[in-house]
Protein backbone atom coordinates (compact mmCIF):
# COMPACT_ATOMS: atom_id res chain seq x y z
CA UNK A 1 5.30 2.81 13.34
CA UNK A 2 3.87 2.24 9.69
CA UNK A 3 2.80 -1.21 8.64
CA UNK A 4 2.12 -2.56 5.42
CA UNK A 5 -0.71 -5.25 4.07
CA UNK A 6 -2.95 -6.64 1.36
CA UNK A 7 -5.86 -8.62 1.60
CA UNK A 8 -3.86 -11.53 1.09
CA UNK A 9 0.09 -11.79 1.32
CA UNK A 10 1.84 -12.16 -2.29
CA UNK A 11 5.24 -12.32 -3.72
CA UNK A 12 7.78 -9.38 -3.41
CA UNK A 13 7.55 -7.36 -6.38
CA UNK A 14 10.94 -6.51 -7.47
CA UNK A 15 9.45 -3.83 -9.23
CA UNK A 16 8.45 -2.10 -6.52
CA UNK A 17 11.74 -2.42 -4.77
CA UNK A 18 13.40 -1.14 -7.67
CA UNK A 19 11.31 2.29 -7.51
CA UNK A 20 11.39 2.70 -4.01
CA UNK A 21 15.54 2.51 -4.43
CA UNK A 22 15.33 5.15 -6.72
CA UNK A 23 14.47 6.80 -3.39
CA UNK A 24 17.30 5.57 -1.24
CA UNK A 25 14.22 3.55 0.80
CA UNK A 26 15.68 -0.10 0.85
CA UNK A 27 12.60 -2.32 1.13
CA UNK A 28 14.18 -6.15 0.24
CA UNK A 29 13.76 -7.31 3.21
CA UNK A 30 9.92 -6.75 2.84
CA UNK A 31 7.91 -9.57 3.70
CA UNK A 32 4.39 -9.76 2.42
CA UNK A 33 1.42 -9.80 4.86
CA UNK A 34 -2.43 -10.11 5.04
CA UNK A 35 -4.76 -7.80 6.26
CA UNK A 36 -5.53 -10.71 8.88
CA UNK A 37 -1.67 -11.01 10.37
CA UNK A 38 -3.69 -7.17 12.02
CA UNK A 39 -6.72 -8.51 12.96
CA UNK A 40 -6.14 -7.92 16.41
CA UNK A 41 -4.53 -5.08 16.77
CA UNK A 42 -5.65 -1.50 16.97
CA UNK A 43 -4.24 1.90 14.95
CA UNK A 44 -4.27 5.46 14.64
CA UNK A 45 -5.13 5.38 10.26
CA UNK A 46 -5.50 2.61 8.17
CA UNK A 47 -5.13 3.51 4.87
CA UNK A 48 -6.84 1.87 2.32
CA UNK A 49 -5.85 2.15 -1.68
CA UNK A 50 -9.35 0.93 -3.01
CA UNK A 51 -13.15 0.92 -2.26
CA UNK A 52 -12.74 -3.22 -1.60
CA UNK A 53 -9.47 -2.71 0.44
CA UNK A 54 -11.32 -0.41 2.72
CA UNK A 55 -14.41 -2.53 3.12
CA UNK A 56 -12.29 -5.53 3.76
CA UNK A 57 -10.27 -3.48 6.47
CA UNK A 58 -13.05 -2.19 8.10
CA UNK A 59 -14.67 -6.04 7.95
CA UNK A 60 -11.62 -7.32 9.43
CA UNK A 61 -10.50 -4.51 12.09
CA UNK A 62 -14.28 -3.54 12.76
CA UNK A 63 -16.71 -0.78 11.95
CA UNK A 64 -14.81 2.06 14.34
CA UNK A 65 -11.27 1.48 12.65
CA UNK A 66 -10.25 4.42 11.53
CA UNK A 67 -9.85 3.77 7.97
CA UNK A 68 -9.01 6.43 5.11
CA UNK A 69 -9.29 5.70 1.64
CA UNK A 70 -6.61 7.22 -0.51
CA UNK A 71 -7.15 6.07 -4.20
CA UNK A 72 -4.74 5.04 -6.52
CA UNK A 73 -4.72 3.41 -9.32
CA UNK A 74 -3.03 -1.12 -9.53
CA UNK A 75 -0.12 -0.02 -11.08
CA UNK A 76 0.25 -3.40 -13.03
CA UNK A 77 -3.21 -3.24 -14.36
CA UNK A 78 -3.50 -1.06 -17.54
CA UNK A 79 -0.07 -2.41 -18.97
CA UNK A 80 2.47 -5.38 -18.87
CA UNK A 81 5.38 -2.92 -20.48
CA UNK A 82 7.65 -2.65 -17.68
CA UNK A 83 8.65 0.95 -18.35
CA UNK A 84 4.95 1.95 -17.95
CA UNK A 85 4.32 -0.23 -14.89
CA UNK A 86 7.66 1.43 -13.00
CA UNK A 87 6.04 4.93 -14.27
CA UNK A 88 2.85 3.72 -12.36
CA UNK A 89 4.75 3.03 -9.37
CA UNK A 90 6.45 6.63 -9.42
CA UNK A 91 3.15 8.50 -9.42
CA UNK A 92 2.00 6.40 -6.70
CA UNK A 93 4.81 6.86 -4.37
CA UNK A 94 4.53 10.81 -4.77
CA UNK A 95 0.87 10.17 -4.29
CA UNK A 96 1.63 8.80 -0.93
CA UNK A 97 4.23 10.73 -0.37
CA UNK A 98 2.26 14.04 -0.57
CA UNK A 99 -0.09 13.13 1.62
CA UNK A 100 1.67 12.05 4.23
CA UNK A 101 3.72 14.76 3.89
CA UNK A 102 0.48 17.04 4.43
CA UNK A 103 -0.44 14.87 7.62
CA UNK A 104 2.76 16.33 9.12
C-alpha cells in the first residue's frame, strides 16, 4: 500500500486534484500528513522528491530506511500562472508514473 507525506501536513491543493482527475485518479478525499504521522512505522521505499525531503526522512525513519530520491522539480515555484503550474504538475505525474511503472 502507497502512502503519501510532506515534512509538514498542508492544505489540499485543488490543483493537484484537478490534474490527477485528468487521470480518472480521484484524490479529494486526500488528507494531508507529516512525515512524523510515519515515524514509527517501517517500509519497503520511501521516496523522497528533494535532497531536504530525503534527509528529513532518513532523520525521522532512521539511517537504514530505505529511501530513494527521485527529483522533481516544486511545481508552484517558478510561476504563479495557473496554466503553467497545472503543466508542472503533468510532467511530474508522468515522472512518477514512469518510474513506477519501471519498478514493475
Amino acid at each position: 500500500m502507497a502512502q503519501s507525506c510532506g515534512l509538514e501536513p498542508g492544505d489540499v491543493d485543488e490543483l493537484m486534484l484537478a490534474v490527477m482527475r485528468e487521470v480518472g485518479i480521484d484524490m479529494s478525499a486526500h488528507q494531508p500528513k507529516s512525515l512524523q504521522d510515519f515515524a514509527d512505522q517501517t517500509f519497503d521505499r520511501v521516496v523522497a522528491f528533494s535532497h531536504d525531503t530525503k534527509d528529513a526522512a532518513e532523520a525521522v525513519l532512521g539511517p537504514d530506511a530505505p529511501v530513494e530520491l527521485w527529483t522533481v522539480p516544486n511545481p508552484s515555484s517558478a510561476s504563479y500562472d495557473v496554466r503553467a503550474i497545472m503543466d508542472n504538475y503533468r510532467a511530474i505525474r508522468s515522472v512518477i508514473t514512469n518510474r513506477l511503472s519501471r519498478l514493475s
